[in-house]
C-alpha atoms as a PDB file:
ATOM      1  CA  UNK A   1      15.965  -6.063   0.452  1.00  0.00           C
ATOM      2  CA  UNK A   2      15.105  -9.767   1.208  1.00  0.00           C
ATOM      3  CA  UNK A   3      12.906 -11.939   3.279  1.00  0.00           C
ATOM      4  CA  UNK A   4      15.221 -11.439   5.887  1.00  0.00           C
ATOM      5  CA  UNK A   5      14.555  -7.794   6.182  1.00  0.00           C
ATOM      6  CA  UNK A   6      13.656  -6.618   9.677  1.00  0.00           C
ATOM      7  CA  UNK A   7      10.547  -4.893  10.616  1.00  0.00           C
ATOM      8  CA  UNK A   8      11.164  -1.791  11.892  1.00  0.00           C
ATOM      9  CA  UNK A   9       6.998  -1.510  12.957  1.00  0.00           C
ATOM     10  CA  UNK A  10       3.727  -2.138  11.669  1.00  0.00           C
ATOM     11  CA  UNK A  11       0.643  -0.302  11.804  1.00  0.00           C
ATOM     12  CA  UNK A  12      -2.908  -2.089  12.434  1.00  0.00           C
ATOM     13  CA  UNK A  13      -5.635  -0.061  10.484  1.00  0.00           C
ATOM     14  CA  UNK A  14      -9.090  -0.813  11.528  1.00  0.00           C
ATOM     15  CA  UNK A  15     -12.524   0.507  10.843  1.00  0.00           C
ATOM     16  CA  UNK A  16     -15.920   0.190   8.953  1.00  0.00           C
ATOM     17  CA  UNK A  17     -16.895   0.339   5.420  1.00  0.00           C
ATOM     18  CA  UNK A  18     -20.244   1.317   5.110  1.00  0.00           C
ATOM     19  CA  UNK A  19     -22.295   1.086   1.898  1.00  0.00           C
ATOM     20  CA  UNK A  20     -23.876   4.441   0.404  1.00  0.00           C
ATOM     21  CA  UNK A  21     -25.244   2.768  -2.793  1.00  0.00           C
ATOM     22  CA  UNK A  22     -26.272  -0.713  -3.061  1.00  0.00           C
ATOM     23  CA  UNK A  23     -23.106  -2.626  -3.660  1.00  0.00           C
ATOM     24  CA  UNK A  24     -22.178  -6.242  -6.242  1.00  0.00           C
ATOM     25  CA  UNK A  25     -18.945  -7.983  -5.567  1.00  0.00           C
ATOM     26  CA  UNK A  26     -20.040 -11.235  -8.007  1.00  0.00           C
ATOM     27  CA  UNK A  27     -20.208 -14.343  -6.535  1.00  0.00           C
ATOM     28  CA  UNK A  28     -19.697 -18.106  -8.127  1.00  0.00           C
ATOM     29  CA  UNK A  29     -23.214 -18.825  -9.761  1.00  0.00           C
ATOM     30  CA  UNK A  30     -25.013 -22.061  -9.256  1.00  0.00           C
ATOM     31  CA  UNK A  31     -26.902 -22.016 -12.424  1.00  0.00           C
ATOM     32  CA  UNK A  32     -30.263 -20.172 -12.537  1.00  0.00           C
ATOM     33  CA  UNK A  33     -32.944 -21.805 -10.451  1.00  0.00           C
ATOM     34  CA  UNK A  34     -36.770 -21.182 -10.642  1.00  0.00           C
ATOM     35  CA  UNK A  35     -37.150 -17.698  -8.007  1.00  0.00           C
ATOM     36  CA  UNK A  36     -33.567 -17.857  -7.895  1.00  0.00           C
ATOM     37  CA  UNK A  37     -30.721 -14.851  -8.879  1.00  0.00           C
ATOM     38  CA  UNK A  38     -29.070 -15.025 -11.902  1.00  0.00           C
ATOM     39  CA  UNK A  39     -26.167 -13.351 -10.338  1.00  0.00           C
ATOM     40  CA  UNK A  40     -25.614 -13.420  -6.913  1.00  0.00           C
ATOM     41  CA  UNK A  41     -22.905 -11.842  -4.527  1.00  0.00           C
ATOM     42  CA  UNK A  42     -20.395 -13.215  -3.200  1.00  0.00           C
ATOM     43  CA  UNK A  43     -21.230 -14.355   0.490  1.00  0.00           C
ATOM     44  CA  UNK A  44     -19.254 -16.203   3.601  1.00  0.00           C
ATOM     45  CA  UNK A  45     -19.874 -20.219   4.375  1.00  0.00           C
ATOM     46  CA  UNK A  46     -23.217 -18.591   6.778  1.00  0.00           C
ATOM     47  CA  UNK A  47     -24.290 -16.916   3.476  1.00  0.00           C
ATOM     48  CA  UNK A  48     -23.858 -13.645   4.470  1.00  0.00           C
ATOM     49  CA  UNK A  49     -22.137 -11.074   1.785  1.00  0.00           C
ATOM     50  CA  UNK A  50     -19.022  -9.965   2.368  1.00  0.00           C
ATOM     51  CA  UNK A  51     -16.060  -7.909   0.785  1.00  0.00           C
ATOM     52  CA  UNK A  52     -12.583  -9.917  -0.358  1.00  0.00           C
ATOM     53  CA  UNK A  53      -9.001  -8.648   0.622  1.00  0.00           C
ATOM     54  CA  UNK A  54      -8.275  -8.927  -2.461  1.00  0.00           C
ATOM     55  CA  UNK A  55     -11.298  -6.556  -3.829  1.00  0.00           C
ATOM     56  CA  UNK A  56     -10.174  -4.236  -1.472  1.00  0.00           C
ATOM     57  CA  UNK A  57      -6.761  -4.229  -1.879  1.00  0.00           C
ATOM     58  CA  UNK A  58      -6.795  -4.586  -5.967  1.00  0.00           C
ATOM     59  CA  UNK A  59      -9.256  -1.941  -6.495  1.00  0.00           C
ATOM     60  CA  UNK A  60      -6.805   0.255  -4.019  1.00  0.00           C
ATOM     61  CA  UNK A  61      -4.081  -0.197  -6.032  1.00  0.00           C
ATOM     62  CA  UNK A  62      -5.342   0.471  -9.638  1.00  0.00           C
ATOM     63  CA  UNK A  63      -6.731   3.906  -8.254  1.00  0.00           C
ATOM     64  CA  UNK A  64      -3.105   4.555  -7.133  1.00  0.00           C
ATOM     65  CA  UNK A  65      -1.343   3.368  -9.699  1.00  0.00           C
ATOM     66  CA  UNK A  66      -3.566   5.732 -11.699  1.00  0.00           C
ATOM     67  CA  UNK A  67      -2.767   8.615  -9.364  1.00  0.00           C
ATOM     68  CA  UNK A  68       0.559   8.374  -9.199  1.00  0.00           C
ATOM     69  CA  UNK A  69       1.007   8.166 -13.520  1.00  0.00           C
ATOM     70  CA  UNK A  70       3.317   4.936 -13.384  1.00  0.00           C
ATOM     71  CA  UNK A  71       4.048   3.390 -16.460  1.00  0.00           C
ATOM     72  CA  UNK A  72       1.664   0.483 -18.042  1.00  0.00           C
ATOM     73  CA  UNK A  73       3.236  -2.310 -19.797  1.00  0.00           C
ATOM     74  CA  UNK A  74       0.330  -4.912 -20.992  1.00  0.00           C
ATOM     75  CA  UNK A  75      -1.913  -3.724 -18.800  1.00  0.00           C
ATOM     76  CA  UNK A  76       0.104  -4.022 -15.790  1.00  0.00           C
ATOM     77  CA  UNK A  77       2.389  -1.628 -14.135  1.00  0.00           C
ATOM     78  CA  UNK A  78       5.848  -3.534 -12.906  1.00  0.00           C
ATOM     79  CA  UNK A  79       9.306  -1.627 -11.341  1.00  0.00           C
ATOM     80  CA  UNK A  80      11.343  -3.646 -14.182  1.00  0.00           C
ATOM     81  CA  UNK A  81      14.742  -2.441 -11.073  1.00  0.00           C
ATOM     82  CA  UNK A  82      15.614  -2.057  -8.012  1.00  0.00           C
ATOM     83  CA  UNK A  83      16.333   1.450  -9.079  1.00  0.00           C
ATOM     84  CA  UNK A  84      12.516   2.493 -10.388  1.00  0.00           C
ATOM     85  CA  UNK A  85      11.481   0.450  -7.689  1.00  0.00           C
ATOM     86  CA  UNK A  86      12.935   2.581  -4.858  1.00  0.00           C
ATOM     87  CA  UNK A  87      10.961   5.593  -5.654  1.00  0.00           C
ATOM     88  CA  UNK A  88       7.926   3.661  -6.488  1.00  0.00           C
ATOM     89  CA  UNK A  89       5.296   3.553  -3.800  1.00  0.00           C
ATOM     90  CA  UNK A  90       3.115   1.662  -5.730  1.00  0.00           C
ATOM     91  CA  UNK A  91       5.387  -1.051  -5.911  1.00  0.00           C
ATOM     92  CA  UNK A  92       6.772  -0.790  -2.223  1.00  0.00           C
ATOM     93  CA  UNK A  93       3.664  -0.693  -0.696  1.00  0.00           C
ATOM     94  CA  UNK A  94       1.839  -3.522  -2.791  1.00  0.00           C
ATOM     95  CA  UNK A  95       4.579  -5.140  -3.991  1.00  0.00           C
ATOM     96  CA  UNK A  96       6.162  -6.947  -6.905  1.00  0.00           C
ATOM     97  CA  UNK A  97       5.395 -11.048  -7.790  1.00  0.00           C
ATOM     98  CA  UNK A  98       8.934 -12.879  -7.094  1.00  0.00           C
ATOM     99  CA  UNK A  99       8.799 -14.778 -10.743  1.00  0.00           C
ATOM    100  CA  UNK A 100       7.640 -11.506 -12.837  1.00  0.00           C
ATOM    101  CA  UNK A 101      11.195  -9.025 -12.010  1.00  0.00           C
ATOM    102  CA  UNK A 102      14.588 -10.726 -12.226  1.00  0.00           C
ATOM    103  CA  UNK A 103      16.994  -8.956  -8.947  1.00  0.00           C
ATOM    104  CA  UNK A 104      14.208  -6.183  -8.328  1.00  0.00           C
ATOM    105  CA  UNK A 105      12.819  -6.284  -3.727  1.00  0.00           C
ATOM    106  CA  UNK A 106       9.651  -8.385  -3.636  1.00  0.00           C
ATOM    107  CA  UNK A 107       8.191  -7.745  -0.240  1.00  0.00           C
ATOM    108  CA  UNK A 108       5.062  -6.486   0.134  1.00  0.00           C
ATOM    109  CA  UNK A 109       4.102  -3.961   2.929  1.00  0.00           C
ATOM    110  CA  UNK A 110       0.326  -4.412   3.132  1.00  0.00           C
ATOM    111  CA  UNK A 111      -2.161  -7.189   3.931  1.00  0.00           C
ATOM    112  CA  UNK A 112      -5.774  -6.487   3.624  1.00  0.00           C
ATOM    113  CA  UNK A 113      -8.086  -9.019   5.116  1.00  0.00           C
ATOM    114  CA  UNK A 114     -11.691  -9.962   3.981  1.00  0.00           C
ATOM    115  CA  UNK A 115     -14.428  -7.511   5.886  1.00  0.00           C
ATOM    116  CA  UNK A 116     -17.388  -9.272   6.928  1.00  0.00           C
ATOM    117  CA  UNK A 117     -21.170  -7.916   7.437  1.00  0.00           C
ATOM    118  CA  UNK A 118     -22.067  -6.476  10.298  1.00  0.00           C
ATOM    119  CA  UNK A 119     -25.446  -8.042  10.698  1.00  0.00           C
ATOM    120  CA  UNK A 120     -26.892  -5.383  13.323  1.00  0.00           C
ATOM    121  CA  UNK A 121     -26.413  -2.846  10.138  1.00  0.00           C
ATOM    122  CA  UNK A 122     -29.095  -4.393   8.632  1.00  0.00           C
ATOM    123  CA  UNK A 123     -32.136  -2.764  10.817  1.00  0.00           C
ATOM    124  CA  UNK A 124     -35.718  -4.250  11.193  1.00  0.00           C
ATOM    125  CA  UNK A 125     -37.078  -2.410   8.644  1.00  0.00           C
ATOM    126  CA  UNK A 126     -34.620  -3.184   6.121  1.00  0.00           C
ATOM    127  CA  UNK A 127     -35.265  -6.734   6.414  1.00  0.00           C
ATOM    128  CA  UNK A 128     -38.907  -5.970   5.695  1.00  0.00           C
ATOM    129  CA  UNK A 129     -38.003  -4.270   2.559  1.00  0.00           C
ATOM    130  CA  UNK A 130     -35.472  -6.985   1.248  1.00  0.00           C
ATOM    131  CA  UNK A 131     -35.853  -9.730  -1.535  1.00  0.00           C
ATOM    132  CA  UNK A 132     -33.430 -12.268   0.479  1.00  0.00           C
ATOM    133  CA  UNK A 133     -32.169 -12.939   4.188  1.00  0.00           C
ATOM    134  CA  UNK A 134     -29.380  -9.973   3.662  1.00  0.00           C
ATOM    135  CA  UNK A 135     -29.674  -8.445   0.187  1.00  0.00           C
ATOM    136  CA  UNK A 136     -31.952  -7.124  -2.404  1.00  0.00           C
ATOM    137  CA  UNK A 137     -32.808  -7.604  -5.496  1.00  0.00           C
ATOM    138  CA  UNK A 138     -32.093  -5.416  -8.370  1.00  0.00           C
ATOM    139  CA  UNK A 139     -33.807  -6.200 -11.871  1.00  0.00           C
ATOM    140  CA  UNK A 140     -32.272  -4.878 -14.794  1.00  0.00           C
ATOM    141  CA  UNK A 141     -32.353  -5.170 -18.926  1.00  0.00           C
ATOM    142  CA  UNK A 142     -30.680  -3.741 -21.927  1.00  0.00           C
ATOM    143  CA  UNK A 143     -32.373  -1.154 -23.785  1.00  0.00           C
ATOM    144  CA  UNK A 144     -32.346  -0.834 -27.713  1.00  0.00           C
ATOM    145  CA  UNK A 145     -30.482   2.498 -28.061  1.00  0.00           C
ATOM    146  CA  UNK A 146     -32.521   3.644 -31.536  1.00  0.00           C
ATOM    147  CA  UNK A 147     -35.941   2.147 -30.915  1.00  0.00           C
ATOM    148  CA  UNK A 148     -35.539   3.126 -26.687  1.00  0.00           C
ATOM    149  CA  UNK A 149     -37.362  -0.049 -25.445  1.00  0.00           C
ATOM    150  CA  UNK A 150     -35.781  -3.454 -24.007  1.00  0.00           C
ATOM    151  CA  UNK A 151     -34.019  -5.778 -25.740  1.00  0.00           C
ATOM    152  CA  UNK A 152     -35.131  -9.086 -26.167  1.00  0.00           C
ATOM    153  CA  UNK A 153     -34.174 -11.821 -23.529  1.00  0.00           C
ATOM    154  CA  UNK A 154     -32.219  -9.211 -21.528  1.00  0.00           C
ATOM    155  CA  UNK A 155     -33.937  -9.144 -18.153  1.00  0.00           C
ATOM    156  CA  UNK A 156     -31.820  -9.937 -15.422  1.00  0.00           C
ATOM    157  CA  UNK A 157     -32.073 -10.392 -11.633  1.00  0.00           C
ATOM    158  CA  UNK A 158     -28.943  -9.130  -9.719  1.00  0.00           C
ATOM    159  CA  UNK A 159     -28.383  -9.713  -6.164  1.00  0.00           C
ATOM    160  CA  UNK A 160     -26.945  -6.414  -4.488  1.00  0.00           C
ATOM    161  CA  UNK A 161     -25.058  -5.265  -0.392  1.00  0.00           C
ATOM    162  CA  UNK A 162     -28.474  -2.731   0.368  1.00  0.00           C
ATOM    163  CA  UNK A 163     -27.423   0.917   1.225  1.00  0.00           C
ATOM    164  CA  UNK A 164     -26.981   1.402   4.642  1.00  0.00           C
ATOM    165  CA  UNK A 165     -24.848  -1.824   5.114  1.00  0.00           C
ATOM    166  CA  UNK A 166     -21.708  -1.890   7.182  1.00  0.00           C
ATOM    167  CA  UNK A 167     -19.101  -3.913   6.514  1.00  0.00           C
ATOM    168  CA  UNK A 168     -16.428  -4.250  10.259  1.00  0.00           C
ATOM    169  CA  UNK A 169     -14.319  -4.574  11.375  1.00  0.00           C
ATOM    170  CA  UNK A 170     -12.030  -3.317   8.441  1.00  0.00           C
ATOM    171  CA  UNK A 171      -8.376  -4.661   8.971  1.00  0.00           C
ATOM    172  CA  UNK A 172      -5.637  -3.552   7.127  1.00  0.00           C
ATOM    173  CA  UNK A 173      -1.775  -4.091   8.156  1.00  0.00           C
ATOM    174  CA  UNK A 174       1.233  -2.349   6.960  1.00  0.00           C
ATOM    175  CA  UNK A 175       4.599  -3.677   7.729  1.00  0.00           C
ATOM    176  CA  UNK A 176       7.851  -0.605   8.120  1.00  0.00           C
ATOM    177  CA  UNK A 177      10.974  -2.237   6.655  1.00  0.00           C
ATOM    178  CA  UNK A 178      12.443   1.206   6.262  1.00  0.00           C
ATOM    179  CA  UNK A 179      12.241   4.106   8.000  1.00  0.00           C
ATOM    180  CA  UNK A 180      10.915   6.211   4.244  1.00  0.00           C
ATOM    181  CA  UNK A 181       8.200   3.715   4.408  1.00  0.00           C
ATOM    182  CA  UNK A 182       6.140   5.820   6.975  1.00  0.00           C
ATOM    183  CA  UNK A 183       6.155   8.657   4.807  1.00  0.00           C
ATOM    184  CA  UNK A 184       4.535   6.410   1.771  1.00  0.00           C
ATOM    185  CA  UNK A 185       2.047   5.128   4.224  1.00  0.00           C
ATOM    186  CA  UNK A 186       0.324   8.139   3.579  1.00  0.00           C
ATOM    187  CA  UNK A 187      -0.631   6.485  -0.168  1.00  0.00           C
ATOM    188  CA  UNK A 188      -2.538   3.689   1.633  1.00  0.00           C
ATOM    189  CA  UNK A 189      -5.216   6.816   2.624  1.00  0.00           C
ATOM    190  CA  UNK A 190      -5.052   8.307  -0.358  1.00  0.00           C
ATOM    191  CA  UNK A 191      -6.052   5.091  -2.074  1.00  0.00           C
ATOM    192  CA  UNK A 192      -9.112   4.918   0.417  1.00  0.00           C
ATOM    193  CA  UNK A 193      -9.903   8.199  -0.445  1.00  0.00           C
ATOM    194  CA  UNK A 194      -9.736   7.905  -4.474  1.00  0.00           C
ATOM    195  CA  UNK A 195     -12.105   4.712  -3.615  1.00  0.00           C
ATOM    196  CA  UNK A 196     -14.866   7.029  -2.207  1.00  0.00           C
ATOM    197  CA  UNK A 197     -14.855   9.040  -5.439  1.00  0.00           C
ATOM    198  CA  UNK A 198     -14.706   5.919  -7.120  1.00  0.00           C
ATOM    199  CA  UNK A 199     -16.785   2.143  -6.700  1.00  0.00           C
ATOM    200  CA  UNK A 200     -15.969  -0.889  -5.070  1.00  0.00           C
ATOM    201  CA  UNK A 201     -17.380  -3.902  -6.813  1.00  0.00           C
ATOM    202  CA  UNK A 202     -19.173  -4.026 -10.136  1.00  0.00           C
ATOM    203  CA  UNK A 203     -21.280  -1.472 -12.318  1.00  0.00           C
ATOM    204  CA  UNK A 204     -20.213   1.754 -10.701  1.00  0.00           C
ATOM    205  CA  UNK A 205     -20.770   3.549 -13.919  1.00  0.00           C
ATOM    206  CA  UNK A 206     -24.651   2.416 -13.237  1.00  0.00           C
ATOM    207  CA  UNK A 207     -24.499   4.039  -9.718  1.00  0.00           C
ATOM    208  CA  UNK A 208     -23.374   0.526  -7.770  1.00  0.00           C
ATOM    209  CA  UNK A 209     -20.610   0.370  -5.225  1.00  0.00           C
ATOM    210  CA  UNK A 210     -20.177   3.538  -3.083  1.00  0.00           C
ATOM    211  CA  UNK A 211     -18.756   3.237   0.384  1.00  0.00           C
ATOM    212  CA  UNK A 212     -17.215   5.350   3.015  1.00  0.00           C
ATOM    213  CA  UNK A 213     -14.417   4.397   5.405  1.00  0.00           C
ATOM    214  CA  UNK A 214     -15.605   5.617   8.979  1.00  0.00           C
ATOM    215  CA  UNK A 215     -14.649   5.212  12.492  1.00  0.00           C
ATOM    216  CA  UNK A 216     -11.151   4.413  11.053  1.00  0.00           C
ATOM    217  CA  UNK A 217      -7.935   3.380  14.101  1.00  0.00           C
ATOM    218  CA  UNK A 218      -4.398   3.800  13.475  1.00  0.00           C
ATOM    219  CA  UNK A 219      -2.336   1.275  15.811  1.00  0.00           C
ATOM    220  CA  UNK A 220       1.674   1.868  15.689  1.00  0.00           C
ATOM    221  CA  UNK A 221       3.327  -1.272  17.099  1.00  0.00           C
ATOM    222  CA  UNK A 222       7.153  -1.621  17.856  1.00  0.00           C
ATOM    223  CA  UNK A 223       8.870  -4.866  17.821  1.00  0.00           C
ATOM    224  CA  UNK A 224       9.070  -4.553  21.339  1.00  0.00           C
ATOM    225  CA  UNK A 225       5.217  -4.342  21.645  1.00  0.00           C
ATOM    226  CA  UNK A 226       5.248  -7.884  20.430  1.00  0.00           C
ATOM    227  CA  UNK A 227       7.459  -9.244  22.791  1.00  0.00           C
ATOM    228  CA  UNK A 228       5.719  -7.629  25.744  1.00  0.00           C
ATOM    229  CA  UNK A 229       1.981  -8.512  23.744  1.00  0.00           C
ATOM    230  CA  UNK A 230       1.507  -4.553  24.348  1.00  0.00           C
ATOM    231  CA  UNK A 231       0.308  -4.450  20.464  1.00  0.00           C
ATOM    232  CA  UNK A 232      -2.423  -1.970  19.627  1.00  0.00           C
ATOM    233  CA  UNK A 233      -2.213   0.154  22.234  1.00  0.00           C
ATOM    234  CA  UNK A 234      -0.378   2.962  20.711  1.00  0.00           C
ATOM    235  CA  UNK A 235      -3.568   5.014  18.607  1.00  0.00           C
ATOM    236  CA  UNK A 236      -1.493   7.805  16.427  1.00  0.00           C
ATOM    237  CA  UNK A 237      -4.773   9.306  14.900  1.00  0.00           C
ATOM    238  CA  UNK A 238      -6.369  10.760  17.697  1.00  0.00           C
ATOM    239  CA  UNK A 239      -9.904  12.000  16.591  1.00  0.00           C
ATOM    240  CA  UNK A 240      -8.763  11.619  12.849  1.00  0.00           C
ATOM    241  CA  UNK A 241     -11.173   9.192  11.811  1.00  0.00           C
ATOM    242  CA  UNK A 242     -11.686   8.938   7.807  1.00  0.00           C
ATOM    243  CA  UNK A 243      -9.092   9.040   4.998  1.00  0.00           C
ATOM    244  CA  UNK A 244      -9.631  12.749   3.813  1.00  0.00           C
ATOM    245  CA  UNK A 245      -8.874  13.992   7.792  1.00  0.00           C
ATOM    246  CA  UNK A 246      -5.899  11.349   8.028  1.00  0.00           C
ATOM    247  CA  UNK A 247      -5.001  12.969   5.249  1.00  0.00           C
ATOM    248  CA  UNK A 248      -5.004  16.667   6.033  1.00  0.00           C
ATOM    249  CA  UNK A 249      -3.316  15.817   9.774  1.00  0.00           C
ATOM    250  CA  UNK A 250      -0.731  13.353   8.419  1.00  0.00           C
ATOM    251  CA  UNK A 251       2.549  15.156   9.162  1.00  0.00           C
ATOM    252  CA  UNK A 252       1.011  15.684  12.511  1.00  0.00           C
ATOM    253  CA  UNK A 253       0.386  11.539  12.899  1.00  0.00           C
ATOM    254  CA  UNK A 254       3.637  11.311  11.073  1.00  0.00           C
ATOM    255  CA  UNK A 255       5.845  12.985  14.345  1.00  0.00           C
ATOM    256  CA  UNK A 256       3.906   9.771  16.488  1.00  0.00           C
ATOM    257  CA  UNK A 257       5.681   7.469  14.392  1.00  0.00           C
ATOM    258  CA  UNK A 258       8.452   6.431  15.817  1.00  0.00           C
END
């Protein structure tokens, strides 16, 4: 497989992620300024927080990678062939860098885009009850684990996406080069669904980062659909609307793939 492959479809995923505990992707920091954060989110050119691509789409594939056992060379799993790599969906779907695997397929079948906040999610009464325009403040320090109090000069202000955010719409797109590639489509939900036993973002293991994908689309577009700008017209999910009922309905969205 090359760059001159052609695409046989590709399916437009959109949706909503919405926050269930407050959530930290880290942000560049500005140096600490008096009433300021000492680590702040990342946020859009408007200041508003938002959630990377490639957040999203790295966090997906470590869970899956995980899931699916592949072997871990320095940290990093690679199809070293073409051969390993043809019964890889890890590497299919996510892809391999061109200048890591000598004569091993490079293309990748998924693009996740950065998912912006949906500022009606953020209700009247949340703003009442927040530090900043869109986010709160969490304060947290290190505690002495013999003596049980705080250790010195570890308070910390950290900027945190309140529960009850929304993050939409949620676009991710997934190119067909091969007609086994809808079958391993089905790993792009169950990487959304390891996610929501799992954290997006930083300090899960402190109770940070839980979302849920809701109100979720699945667009099939044919090459055809291009020409005639008929794209995303064709929903193959019906009422299926979050990864774990994709999931349990797939061979019956798999028969609308065609």
């Amino acid at each position: 497989m090359n760059h001159q492959t052609p695409i046989i479809s590709k399916a437009v995923i959109k949706g909503c992620i919405r926050v269930v505990t407050g959530l930290r992707i880290g942000g560049p920091g500005t140096g600490v300024k008096i009433g300021g954060v000492d680590q702040p989110v990342i946020a859009d050119p408007y200041g508003k927080p938002y959630i990377p691509g490639s957040s999203l789409k790295g966090k997906m594939r470590s869970l899956i990678e995980k899931k699916e056992r592949v072997k871990f060379e320095n940290g990093k799993h690679t199809c070293q062939s073409p051969e390993s790599y043809k019964n890889c969906p890890v590497c299919k779907i996510w892809g391999i860098m061109g200048d890591k695997v000598k004569d091993a397929p490079t293309l990748t079948r998924i693009i996740v885009r950065d998912t912006f906040l949906d500022e009606n999610s953020i209700t009247e009464e949340m703003h009442r009850n927040l530090e900043l325009r869109w986010t709160e403040i969490k304060v947290e320090n290190a505690i002495d684990r013999i003596t049980g109090t705080a250790l010195s000069r570890s308070l910390r202000q950290l900027e945190r996406v309140p529960a009850g955010a929304r993050f939409s719409p949620l676009e991710i797109i997934y190119t067909c080069y091969e007609q086994d590639d809808k079958e391993i489509f089905k790993k792009i939900f169950e990487a959304m669904e390891l996610l929501e036993h799992d954290y997006l973002g930083g300090m899960g293991s402190r109770g940070y980062g839980k979302v849920k994908f809701e109100n979720l689309v699945i667009y099939w577009n044919r090459p055809e659909d291009y020409e005639n700008g008929n794209t995303n017209q064709n929903k193959v999910n019906g009422g299926f609307n979050t990864p774990a009922m994709i999931l349990q309905h797939y061979e019956e969205i798999l028969n609308k793939l065609s």
